[in-house]
C-alpha atoms as a PDB file:
ATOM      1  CA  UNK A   1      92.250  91.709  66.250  1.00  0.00           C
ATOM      2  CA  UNK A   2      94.133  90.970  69.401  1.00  0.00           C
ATOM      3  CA  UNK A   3      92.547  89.776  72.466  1.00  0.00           C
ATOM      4  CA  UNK A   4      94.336  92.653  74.251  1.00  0.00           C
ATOM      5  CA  UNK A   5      96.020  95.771  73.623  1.00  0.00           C
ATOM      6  CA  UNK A   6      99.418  96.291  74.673  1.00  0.00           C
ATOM      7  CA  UNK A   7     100.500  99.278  76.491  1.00  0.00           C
ATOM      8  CA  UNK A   8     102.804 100.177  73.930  1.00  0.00           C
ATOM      9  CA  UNK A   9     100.079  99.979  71.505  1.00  0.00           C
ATOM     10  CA  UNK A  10      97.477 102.117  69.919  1.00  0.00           C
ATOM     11  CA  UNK A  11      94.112 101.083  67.714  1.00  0.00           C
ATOM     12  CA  UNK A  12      94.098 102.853  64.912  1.00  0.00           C
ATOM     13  CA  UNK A  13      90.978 103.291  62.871  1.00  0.00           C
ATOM     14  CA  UNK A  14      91.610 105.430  59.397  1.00  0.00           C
ATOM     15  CA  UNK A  15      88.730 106.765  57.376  1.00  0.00           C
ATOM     16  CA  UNK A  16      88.649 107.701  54.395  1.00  0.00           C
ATOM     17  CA  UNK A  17      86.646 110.242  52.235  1.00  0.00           C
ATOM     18  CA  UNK A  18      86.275 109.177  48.851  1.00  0.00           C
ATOM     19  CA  UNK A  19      85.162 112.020  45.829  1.00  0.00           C
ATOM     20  CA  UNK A  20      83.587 109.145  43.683  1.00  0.00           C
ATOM     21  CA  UNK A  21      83.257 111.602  40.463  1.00  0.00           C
ATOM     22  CA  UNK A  22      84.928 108.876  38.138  1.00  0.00           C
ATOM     23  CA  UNK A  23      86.301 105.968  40.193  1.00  0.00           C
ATOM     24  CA  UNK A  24      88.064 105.182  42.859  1.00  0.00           C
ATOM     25  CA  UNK A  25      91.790 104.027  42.450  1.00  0.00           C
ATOM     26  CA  UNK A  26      91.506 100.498  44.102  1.00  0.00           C
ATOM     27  CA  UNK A  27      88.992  97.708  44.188  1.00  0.00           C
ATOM     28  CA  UNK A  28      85.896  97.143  45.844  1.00  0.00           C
ATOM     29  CA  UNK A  29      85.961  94.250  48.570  1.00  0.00           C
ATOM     30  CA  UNK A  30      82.059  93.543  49.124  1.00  0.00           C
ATOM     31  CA  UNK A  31      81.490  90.590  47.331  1.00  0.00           C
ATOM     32  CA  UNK A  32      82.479  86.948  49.272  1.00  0.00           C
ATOM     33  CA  UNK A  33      85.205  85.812  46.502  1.00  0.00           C
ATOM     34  CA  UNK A  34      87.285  89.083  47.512  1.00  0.00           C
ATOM     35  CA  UNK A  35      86.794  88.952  51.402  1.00  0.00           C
ATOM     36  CA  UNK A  36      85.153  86.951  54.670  1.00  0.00           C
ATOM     37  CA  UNK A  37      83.211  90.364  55.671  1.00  0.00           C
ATOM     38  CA  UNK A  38      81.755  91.621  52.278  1.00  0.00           C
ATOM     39  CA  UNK A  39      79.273  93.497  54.698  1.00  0.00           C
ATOM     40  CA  UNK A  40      82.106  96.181  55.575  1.00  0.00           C
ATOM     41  CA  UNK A  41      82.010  97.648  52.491  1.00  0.00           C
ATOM     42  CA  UNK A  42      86.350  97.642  52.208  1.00  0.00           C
ATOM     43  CA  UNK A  43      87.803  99.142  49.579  1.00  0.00           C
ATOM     44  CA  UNK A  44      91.589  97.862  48.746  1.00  0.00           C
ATOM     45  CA  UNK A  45      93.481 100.943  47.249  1.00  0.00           C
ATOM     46  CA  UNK A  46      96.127 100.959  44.437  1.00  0.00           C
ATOM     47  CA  UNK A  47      99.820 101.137  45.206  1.00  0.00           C
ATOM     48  CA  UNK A  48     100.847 104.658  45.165  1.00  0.00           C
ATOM     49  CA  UNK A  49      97.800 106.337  44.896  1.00  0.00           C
ATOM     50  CA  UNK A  50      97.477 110.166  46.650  1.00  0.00           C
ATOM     51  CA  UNK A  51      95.731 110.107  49.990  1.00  0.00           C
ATOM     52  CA  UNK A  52      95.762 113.777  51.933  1.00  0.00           C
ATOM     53  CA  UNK A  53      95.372 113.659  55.507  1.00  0.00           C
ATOM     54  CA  UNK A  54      92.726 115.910  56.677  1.00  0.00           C
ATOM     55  CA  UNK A  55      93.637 115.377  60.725  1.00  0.00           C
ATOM     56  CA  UNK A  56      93.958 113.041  63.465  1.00  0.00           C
ATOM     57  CA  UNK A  57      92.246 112.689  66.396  1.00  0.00           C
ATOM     58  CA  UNK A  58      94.166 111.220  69.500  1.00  0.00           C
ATOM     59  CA  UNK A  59      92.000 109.121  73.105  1.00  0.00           C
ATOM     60  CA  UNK A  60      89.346 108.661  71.455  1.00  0.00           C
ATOM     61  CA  UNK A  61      87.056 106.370  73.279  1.00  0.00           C
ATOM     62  CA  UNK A  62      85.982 103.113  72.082  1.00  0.00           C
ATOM     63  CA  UNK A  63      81.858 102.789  72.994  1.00  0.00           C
ATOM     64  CA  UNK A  64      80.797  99.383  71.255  1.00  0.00           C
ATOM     65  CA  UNK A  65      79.279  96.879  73.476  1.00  0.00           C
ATOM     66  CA  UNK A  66      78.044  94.927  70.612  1.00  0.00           C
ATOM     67  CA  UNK A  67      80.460  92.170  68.376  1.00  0.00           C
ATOM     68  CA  UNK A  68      84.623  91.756  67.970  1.00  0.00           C
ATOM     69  CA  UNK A  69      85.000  95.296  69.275  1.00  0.00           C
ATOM     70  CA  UNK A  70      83.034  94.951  72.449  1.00  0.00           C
ATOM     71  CA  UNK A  71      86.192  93.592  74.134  1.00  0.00           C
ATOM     72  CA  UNK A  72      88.044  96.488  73.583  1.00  0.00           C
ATOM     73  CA  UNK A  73      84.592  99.134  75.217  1.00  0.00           C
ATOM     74  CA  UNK A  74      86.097 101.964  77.217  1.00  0.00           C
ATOM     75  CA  UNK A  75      89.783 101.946  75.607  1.00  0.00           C
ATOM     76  CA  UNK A  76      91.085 104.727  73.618  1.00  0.00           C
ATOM     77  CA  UNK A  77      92.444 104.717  70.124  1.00  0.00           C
ATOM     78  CA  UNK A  78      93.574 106.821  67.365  1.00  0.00           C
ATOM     79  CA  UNK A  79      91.352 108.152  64.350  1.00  0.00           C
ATOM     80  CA  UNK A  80      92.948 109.100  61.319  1.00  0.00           C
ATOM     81  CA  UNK A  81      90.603 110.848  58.809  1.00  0.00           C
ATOM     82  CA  UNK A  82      91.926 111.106  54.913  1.00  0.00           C
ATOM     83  CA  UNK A  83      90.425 111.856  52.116  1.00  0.00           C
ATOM     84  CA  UNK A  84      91.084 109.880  48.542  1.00  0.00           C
ATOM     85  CA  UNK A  85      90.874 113.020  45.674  1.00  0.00           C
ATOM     86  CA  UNK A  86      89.436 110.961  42.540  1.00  0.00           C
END
């Protein structure tokens, strides 16, 4: 993450639903061969796979006073949410 945010830039944070019925189309990042923060519970996605966007939520604010994203406490960003349908 950058120390700052530009003016001409905007956080973006998308979320994503996942129906877990069978699998998900992508890989599962929580193990410490795959990624430094096995904690966040990442999931890499397939090329090409269908995401629907279910909205997007513009200013929201940013209340963390606690680790990376503490710096950025009080800015707004962006919140996509999507949902993965398999």
């Amino acid at each position: 993450m950058p120390e700052q945010i530009k003016d001409n830039q905007t956080p973006t944070l998308f979320v994503f639903a996942c129906k877990n019925y069978e699998m998900i189309l992508g890989m599962t990042m929580n193990y410490e061969a795959y990624t430094a923060y096995p904690s966040e519970s990442e999931v890499l996605l397939c090329e090409g796979c269908r995401i629907y966007v279910l909205g997007i939520d513009y200013g929201v604010k940013i209340e963390n006073n606690e680790g990376e994203i503490a710096k950025y406490n009080g800015q707004q960003m962006t919140v996509v949410h999507s949902m993965h349908p398999f």
